[in-house]
N, C-alpha and C. Protein backbone atom coordinates (compact mmCIF):
# COMPACT_ATOMS: atom_id res chain seq x y z
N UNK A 1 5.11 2.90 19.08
CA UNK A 1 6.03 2.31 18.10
C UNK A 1 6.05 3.19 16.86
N UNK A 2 6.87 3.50 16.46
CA UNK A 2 7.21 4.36 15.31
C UNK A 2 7.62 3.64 13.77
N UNK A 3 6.63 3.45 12.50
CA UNK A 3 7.12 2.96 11.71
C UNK A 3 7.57 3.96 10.88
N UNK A 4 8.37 3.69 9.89
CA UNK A 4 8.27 4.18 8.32
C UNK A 4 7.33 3.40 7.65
N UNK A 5 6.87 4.03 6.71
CA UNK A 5 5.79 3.60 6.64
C UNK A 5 5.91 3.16 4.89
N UNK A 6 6.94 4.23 4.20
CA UNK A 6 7.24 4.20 2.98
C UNK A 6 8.65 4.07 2.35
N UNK A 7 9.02 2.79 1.80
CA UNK A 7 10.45 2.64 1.37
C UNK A 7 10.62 1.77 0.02
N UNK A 8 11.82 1.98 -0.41
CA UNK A 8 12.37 1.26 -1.56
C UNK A 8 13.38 0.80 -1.55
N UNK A 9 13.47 -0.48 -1.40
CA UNK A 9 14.90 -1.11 -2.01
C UNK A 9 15.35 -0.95 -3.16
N UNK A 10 16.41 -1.77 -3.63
CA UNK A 10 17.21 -2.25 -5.06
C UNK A 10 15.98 -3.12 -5.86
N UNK A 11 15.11 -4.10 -4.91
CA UNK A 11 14.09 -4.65 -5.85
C UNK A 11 12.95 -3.61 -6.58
N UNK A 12 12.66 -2.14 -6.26
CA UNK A 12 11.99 -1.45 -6.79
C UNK A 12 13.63 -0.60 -8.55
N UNK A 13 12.32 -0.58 -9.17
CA UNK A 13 12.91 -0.26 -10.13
C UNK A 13 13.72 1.50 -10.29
N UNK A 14 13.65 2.20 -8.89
CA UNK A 14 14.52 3.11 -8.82
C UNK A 14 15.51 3.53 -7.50
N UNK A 15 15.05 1.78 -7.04
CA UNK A 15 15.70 2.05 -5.71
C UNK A 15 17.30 1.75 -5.53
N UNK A 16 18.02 2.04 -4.56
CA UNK A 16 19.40 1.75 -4.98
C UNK A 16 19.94 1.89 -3.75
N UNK A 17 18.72 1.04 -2.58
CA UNK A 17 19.58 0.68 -1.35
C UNK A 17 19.43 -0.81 -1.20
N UNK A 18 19.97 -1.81 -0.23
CA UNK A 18 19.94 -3.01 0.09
C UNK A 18 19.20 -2.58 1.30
N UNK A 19 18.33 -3.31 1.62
CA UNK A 19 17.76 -3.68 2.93
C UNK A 19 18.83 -3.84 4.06
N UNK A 20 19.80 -4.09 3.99
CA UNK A 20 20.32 -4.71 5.28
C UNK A 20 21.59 -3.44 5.28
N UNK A 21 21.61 -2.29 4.33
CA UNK A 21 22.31 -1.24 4.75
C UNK A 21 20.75 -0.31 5.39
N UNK A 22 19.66 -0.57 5.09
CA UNK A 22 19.08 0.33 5.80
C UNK A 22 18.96 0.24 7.33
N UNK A 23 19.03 -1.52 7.64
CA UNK A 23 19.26 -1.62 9.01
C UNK A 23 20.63 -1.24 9.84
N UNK A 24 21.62 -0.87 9.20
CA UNK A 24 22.88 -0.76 9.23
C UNK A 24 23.14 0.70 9.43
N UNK A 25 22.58 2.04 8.84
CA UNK A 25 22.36 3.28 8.41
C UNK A 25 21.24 3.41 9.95
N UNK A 26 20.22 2.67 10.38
CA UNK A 26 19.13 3.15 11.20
C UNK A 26 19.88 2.97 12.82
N UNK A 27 20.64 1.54 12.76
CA UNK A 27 21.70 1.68 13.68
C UNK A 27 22.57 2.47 14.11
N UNK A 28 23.78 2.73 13.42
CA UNK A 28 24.66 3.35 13.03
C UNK A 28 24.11 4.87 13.72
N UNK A 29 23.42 5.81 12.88
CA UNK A 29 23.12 6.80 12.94
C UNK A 29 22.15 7.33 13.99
N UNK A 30 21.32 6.16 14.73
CA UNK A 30 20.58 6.22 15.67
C UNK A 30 19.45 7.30 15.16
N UNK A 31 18.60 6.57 14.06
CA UNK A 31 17.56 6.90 13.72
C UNK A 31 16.75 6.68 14.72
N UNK A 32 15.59 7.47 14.73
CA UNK A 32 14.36 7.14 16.34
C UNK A 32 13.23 6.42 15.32
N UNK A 33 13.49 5.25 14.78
CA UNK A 33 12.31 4.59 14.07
C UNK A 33 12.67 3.09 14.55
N UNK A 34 11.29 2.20 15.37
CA UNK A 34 11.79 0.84 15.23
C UNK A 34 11.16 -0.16 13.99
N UNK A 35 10.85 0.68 13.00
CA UNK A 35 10.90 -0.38 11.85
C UNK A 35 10.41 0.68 10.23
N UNK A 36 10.25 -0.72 9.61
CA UNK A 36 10.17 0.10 7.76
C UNK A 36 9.34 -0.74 7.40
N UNK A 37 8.72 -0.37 5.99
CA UNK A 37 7.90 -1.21 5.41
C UNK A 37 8.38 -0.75 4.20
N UNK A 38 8.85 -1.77 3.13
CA UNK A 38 9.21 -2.01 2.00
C UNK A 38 7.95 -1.76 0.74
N UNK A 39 7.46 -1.16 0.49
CA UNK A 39 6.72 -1.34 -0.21
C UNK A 39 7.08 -0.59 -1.76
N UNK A 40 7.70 -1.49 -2.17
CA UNK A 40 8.14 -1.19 -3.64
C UNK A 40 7.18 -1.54 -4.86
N UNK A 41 7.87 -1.15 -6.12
CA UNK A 41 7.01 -0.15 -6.67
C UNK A 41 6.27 -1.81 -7.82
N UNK A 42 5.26 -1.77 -7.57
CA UNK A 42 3.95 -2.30 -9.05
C UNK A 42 4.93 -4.32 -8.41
N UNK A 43 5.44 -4.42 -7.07
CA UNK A 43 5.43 -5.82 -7.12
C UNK A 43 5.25 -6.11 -5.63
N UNK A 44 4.98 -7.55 -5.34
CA UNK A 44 5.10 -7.79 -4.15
C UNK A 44 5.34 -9.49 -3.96
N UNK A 45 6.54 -10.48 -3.48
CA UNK A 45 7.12 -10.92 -3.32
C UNK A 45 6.54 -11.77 -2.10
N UNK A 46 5.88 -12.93 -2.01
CA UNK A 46 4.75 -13.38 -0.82
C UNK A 46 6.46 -13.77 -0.35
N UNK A 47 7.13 -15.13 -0.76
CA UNK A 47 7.99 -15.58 -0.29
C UNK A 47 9.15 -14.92 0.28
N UNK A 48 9.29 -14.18 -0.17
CA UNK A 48 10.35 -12.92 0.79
C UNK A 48 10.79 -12.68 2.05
N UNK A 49 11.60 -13.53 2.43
CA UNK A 49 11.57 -13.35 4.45
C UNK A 49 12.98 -12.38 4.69
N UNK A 50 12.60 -11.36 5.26
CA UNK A 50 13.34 -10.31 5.77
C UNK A 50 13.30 -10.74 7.73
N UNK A 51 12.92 -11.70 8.18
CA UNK A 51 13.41 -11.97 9.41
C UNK A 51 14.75 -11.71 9.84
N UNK A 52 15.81 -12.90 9.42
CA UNK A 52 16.88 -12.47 9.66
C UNK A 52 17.61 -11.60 9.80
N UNK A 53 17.75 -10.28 9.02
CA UNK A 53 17.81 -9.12 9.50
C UNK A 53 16.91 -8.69 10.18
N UNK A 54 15.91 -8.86 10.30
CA UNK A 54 14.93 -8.08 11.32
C UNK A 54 15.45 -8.50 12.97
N UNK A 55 16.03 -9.62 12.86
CA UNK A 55 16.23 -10.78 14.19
C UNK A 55 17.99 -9.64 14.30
N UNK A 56 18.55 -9.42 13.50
CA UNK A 56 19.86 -9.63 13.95
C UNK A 56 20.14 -7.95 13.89
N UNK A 57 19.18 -7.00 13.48
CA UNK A 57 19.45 -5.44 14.08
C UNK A 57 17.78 -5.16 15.33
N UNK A 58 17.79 -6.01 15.38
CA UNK A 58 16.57 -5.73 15.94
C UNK A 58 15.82 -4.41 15.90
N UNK A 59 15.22 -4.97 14.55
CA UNK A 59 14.17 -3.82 13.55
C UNK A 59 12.85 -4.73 12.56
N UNK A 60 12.00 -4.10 13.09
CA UNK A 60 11.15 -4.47 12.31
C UNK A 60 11.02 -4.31 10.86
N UNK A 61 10.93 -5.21 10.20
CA UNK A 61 10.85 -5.15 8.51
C UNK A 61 9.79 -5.86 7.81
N UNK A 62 8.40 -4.75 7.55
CA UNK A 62 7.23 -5.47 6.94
C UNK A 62 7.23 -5.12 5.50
N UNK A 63 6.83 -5.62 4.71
CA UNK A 63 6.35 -5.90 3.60
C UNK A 63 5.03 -5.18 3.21
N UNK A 64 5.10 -4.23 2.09
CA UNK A 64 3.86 -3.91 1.34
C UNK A 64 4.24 -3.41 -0.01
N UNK A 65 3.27 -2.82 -0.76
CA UNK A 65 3.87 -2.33 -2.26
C UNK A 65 2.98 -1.25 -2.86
N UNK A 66 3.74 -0.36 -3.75
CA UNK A 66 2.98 0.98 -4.28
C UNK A 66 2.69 0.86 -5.64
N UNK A 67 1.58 0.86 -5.96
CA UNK A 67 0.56 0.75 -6.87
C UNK A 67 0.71 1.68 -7.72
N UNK A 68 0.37 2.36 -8.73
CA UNK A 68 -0.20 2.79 -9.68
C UNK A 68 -1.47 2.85 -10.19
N UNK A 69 -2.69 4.25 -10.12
CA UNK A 69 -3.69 3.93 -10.19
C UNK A 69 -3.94 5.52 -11.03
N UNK A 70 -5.33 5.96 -11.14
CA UNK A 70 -5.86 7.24 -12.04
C UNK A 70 -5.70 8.20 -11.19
N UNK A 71 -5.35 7.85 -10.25
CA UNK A 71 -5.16 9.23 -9.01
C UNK A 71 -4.16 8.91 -8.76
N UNK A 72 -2.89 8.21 -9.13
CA UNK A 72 -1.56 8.90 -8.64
C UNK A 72 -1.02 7.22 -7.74
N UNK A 73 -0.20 7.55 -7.17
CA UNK A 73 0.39 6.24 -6.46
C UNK A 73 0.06 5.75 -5.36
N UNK A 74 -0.48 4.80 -4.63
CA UNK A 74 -0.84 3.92 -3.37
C UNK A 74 -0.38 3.33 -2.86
N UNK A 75 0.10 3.21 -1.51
CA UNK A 75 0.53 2.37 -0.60
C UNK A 75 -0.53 1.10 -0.21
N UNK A 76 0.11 0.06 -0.56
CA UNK A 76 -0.91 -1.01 0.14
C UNK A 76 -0.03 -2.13 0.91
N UNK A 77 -0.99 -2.02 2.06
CA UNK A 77 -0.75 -3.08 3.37
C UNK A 77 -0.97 -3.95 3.79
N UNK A 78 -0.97 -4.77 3.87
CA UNK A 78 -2.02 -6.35 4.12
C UNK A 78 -2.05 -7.12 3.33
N UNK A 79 -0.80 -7.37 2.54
CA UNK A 79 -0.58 -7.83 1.21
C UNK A 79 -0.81 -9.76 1.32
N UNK A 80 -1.97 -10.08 0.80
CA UNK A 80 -1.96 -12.02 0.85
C UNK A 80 -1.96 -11.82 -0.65
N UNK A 81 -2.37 -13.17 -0.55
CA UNK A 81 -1.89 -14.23 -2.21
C UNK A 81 -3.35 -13.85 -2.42
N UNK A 82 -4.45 -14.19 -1.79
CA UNK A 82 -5.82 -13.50 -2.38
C UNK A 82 -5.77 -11.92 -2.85
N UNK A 83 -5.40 -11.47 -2.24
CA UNK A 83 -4.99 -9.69 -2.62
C UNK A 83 -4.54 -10.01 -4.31
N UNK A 84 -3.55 -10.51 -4.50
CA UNK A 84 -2.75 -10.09 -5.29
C UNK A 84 -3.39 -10.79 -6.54
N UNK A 85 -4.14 -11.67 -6.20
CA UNK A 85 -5.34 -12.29 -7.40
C UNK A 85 -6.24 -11.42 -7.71
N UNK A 86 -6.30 -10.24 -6.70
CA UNK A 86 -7.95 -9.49 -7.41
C UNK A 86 -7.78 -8.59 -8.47
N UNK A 87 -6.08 -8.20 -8.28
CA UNK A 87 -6.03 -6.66 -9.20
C UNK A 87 -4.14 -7.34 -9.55
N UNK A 88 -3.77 -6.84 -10.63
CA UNK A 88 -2.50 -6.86 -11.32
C UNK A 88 -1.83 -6.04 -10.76
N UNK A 89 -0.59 -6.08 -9.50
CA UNK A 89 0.41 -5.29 -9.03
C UNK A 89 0.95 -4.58 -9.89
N UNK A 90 1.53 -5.28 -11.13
CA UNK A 90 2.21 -4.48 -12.37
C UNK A 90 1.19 -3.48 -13.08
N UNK A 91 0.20 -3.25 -13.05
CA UNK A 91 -0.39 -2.22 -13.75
C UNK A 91 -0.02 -0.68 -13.75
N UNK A 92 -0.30 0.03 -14.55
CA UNK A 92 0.46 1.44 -14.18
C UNK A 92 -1.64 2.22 -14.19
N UNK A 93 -1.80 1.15 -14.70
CA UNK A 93 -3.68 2.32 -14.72
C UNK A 93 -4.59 1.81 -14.16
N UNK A 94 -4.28 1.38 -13.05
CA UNK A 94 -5.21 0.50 -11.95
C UNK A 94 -6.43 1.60 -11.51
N UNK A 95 -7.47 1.22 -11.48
CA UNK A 95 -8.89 2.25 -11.29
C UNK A 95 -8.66 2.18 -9.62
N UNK A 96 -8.54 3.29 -9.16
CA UNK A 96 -8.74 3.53 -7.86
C UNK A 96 -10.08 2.67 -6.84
N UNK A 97 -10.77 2.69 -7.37
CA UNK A 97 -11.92 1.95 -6.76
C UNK A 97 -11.69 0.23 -6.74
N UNK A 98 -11.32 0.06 -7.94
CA UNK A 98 -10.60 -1.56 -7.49
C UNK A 98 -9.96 -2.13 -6.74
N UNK A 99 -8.94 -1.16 -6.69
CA UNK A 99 -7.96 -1.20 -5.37
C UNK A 99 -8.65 -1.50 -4.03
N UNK A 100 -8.79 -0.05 -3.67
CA UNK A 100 -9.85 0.13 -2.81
C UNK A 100 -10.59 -1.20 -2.43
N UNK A 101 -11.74 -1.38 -3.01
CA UNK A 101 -12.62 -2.42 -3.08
C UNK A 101 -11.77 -3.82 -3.20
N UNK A 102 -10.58 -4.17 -3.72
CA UNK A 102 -10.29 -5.37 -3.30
C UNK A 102 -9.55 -5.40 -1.51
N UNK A 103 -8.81 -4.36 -1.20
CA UNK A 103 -8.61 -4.22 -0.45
C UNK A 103 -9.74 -4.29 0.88
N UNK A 104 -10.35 -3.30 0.46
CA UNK A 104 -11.58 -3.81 1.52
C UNK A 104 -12.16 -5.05 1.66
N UNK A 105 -11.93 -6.04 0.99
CA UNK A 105 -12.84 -7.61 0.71
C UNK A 105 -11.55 -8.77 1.46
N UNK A 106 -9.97 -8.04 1.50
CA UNK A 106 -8.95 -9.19 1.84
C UNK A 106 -8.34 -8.61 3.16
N UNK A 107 -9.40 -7.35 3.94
CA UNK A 107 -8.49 -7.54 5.05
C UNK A 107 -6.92 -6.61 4.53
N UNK A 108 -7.16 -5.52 3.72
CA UNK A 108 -6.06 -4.69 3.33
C UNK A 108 -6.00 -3.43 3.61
N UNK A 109 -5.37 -2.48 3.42
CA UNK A 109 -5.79 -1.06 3.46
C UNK A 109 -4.98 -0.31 2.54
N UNK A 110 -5.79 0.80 2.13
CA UNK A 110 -4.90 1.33 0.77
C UNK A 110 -4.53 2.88 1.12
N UNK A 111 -3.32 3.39 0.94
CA UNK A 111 -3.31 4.13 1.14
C UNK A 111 -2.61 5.01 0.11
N UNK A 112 -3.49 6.11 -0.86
CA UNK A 112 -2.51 7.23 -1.68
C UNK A 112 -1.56 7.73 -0.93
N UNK A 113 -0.41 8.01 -1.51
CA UNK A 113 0.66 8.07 -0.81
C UNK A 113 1.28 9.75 -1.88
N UNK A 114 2.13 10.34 -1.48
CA UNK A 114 2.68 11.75 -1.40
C UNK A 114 1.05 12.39 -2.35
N UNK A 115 0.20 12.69 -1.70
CA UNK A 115 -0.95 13.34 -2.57
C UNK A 115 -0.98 14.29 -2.95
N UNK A 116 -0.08 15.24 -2.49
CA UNK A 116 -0.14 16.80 -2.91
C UNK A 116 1.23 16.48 -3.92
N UNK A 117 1.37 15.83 -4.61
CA UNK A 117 2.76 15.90 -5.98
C UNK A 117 2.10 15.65 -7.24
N UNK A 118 3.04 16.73 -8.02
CA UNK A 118 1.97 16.59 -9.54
C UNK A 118 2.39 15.49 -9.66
N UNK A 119 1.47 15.43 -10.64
CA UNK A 119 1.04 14.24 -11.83
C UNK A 119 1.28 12.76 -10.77
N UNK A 120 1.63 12.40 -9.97
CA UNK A 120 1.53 11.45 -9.27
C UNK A 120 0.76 10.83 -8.12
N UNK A 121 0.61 12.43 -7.63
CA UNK A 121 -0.57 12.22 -6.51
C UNK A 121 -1.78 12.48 -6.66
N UNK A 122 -2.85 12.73 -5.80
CA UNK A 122 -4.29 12.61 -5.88
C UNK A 122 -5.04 14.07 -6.34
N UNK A 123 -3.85 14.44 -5.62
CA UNK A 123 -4.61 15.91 -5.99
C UNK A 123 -4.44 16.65 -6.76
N UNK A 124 -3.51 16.24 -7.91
CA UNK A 124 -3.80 16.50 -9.12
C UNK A 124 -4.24 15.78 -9.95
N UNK A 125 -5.53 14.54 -9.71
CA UNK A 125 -6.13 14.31 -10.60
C UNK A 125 -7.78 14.64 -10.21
N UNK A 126 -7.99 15.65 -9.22
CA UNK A 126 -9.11 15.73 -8.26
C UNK A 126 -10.21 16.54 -9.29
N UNK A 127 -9.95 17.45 -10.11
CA UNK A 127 -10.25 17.68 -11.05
C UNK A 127 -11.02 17.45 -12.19
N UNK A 128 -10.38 16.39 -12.13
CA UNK A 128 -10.42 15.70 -13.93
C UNK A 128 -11.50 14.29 -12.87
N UNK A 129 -11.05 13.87 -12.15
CA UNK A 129 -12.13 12.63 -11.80
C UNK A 129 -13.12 13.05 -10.72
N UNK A 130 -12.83 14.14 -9.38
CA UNK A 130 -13.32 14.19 -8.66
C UNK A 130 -12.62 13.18 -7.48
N UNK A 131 -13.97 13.78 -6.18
CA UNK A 131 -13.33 13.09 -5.25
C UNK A 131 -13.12 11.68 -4.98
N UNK A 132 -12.63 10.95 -4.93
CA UNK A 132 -12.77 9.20 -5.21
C UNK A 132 -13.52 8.94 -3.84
N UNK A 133 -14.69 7.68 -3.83
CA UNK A 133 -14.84 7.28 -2.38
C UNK A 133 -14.49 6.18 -2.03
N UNK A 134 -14.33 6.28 -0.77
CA UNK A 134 -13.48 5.13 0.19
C UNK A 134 -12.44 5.08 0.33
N UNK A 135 -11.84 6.27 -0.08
CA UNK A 135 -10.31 6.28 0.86
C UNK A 135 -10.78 6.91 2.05
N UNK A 136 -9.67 6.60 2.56
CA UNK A 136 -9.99 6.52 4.23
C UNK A 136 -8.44 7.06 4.93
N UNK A 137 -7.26 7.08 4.42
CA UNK A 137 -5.78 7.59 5.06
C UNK A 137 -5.44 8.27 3.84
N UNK A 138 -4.37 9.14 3.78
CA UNK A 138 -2.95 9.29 2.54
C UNK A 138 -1.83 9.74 3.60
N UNK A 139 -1.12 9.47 2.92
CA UNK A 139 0.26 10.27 3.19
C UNK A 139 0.29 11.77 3.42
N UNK A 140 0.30 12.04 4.68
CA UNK A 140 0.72 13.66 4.76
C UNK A 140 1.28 14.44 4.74
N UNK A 141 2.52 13.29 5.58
CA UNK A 141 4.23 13.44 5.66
C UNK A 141 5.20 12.57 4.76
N UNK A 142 5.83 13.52 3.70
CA UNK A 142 6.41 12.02 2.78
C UNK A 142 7.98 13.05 2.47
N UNK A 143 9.22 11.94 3.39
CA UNK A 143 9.87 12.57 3.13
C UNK A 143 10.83 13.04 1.76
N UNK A 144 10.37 12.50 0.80
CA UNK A 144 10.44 13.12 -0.89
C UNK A 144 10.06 14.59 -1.15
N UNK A 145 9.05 14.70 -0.17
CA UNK A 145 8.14 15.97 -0.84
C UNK A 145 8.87 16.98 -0.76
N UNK A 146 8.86 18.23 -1.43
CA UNK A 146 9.54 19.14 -2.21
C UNK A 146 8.60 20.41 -1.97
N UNK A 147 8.71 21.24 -1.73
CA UNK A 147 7.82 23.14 -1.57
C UNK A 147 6.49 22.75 -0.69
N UNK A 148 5.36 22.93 -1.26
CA UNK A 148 4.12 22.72 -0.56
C UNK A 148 3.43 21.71 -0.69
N UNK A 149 4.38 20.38 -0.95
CA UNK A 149 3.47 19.10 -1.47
C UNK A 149 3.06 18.59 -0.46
N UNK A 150 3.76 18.34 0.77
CA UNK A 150 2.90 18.18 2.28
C UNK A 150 1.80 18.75 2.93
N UNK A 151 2.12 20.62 2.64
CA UNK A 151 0.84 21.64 3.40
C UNK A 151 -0.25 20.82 2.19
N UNK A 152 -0.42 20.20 1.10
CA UNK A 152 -1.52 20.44 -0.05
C UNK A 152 -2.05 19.21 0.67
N UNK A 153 -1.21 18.22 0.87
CA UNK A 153 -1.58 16.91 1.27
C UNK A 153 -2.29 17.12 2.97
N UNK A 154 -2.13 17.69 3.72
CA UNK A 154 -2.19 17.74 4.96
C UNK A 154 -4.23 18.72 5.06
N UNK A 155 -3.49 19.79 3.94
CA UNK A 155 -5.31 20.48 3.74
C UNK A 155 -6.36 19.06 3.22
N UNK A 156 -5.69 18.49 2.35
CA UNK A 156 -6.60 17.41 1.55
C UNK A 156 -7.29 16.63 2.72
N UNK A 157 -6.55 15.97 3.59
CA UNK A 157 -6.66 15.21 4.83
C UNK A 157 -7.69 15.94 5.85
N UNK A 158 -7.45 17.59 5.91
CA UNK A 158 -8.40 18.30 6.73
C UNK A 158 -9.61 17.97 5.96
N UNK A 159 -9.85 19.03 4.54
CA UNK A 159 -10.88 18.92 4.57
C UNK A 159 -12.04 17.68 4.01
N UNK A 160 -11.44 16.33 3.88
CA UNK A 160 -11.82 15.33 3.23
C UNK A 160 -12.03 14.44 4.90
N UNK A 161 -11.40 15.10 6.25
CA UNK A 161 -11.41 13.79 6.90
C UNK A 161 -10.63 12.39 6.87
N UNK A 162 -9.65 12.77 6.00
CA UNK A 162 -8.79 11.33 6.11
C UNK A 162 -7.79 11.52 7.17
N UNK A 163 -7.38 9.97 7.65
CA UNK A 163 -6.43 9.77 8.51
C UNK A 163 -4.86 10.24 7.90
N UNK A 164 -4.13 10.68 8.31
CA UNK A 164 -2.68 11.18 8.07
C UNK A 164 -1.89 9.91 8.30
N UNK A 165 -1.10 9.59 7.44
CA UNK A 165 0.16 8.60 8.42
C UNK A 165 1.55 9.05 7.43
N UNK A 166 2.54 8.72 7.59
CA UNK A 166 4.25 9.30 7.44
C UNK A 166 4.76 8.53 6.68
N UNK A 167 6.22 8.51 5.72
CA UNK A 167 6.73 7.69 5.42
C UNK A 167 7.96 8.17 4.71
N UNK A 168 9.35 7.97 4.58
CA UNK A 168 10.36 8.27 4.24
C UNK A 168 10.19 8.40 2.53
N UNK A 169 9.70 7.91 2.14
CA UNK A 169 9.48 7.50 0.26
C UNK A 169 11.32 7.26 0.04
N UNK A 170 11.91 6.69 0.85
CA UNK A 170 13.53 6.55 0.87
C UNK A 170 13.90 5.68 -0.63
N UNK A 171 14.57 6.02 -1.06
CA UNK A 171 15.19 5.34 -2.11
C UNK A 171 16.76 5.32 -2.00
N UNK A 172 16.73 5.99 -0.96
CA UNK A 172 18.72 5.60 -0.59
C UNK A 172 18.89 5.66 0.90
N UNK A 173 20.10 4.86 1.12
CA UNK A 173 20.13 4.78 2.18
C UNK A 173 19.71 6.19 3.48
N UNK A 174 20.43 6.91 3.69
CA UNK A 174 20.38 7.90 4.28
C UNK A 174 19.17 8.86 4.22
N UNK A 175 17.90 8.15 3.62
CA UNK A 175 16.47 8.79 3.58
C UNK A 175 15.82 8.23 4.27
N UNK A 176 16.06 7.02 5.14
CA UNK A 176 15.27 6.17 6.02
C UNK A 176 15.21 7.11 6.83
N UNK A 177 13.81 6.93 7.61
CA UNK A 177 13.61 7.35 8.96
C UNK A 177 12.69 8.91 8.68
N UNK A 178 12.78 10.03 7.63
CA UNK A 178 12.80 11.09 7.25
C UNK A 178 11.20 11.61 7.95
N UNK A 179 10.81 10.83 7.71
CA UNK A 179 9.22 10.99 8.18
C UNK A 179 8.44 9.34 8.64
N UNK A 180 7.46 9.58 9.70
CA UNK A 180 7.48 7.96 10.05
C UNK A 180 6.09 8.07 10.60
N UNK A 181 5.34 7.20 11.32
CA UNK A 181 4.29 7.03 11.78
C UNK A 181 3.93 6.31 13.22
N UNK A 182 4.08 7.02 14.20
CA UNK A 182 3.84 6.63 15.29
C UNK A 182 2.79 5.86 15.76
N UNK A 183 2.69 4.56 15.96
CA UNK A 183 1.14 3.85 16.76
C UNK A 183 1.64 3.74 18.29
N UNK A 184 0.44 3.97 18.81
CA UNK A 184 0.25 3.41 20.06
C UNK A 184 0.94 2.38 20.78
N UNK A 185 0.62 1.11 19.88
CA UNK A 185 0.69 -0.24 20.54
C UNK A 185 1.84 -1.05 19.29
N UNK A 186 2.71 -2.08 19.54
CA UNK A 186 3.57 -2.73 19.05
C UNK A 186 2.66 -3.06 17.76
N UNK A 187 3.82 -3.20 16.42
CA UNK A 187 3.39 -3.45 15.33
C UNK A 187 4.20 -4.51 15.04
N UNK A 188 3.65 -5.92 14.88
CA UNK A 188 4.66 -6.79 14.43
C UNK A 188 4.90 -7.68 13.34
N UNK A 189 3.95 -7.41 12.38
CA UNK A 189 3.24 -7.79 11.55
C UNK A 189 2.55 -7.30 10.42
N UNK A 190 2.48 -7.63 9.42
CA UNK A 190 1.77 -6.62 8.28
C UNK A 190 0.02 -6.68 9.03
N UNK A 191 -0.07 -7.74 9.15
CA UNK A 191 -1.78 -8.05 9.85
C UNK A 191 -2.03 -7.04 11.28
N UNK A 192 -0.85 -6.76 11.86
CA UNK A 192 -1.19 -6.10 13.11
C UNK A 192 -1.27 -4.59 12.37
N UNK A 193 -0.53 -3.95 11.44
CA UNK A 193 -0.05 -3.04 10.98
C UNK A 193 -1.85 -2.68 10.27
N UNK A 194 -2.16 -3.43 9.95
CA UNK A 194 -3.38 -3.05 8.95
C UNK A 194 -4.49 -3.26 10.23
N UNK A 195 -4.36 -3.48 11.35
CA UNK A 195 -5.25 -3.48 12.47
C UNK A 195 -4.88 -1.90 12.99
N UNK A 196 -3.65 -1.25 12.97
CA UNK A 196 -3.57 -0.18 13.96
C UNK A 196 -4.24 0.98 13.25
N UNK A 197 -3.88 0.84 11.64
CA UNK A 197 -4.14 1.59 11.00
C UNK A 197 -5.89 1.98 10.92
N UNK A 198 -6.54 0.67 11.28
CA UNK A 198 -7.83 0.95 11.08
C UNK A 198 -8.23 1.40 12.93
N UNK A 199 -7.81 0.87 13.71
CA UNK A 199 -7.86 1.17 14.81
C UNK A 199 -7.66 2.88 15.17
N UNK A 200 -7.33 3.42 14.20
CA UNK A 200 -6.59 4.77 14.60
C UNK A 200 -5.50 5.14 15.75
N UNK A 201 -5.53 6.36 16.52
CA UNK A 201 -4.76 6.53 17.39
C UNK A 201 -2.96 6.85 16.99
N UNK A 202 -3.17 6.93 15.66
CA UNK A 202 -1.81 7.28 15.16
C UNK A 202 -1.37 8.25 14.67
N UNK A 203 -0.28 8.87 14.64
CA UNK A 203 0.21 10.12 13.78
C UNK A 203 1.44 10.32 13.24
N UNK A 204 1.71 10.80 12.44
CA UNK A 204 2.25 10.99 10.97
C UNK A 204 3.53 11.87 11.86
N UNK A 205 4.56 11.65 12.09
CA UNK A 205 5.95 12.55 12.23
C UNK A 205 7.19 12.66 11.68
N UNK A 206 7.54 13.72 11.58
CA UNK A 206 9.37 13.74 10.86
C UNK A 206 10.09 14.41 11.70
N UNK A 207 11.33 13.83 11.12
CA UNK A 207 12.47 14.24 11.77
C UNK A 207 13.31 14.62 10.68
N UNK A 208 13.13 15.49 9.68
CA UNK A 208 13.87 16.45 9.56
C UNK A 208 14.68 15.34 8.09
């Protein structure tokens, strides 16, 4: 099963697609991805049901959201109402280790996301803080990235041992799909999604 792994709607504050043109655009164009994960930027929305479109293009549509922390921006997955009590979604200076560590306590997983991009990703704050512990994935493939922000992210992953996974970083329609993340076994669920991820067996691909 092939997700995206990284996207933005109109509810993120620079996004400027609708959800239901991305299912429309993945159709249409016969993208090779069967689903997305929304994870827009410093919020996350428990009540939010994206079924109906999910039911009526038959596409999976999970839910997660990108953080703000001292190392740059995070993808997080496994999003409950306990999650979202441990640490402030809206923060822009969230301590990496909090994250982390709440995540690890609710059954979540965190993932830095485009790491090789200045001032946003990890590895330009590697420096100034060092290596953070307990990450465990980043983004390798992010289809935003620009010159060598992938090869930086992809060395980081070699020589640190983290898991790789993909994600469009789409903010308009026609960026869905750009880079994605292949699992093994059906993902149908944010809970199954944060099982494959720890399960391994996955890898990070684009299409261009």
């Amino acid at each position: 099963m092939i997700l995206d792994l990284h996207s933005h709607s109109i509810r993120s504050d620079d996004g400027r697609a609708k959800v239901e043109n991305y299912c429309q655009w993945i159709r249409t164009k016969e993208v090779p991805i069967d689903g997305f994960v929304l994870t827009e930027h410093r919020l996350f929305d428990l009540d939010l049901d994206y079924s109906p479109l999910a039911n009526e293009f038959d596409i999976t549509i999970l839910k997660g959201a990108e953080v703000e922390t001292e190392y740059g921006h995070v993808l997080v997955f496994g999003v409950t109402a306990p999650l979202m009590e441990a640490f402030d979604f809206a923060r822009i200076d969230l301590p990496l280790a909090q994250v982390i560590e709440a995540c690890d306590q609710h059954n979540a997983v965190a993932v830095p996301c485009h790491p090789g991009r200045k001032r946003v990703g990890m590895s330009a704050h590697l420096d100034t803080y060092g290596v953070p512990e307990g990450v465990r994935f980043i983004e390798v493939l992010n289809g935003g990235s620009r010159g060598d922000e992938d090869a930086v992210s992809q060395a980081l992953a070699d020589e640190q041992g983290y898991q790789g996974v993909g994600g469009s970083d789409a903010h308009i329609v026609s960026h869905i799909g750009r880079c994605a993340t292949r699992f093994p076994n059906p993902v149908r669920n944010e809970g199954e999604l944060v099982e494959a991820l720890n399960d391994g067996g996955f890898e990070a691909v684009s299409f261009g």
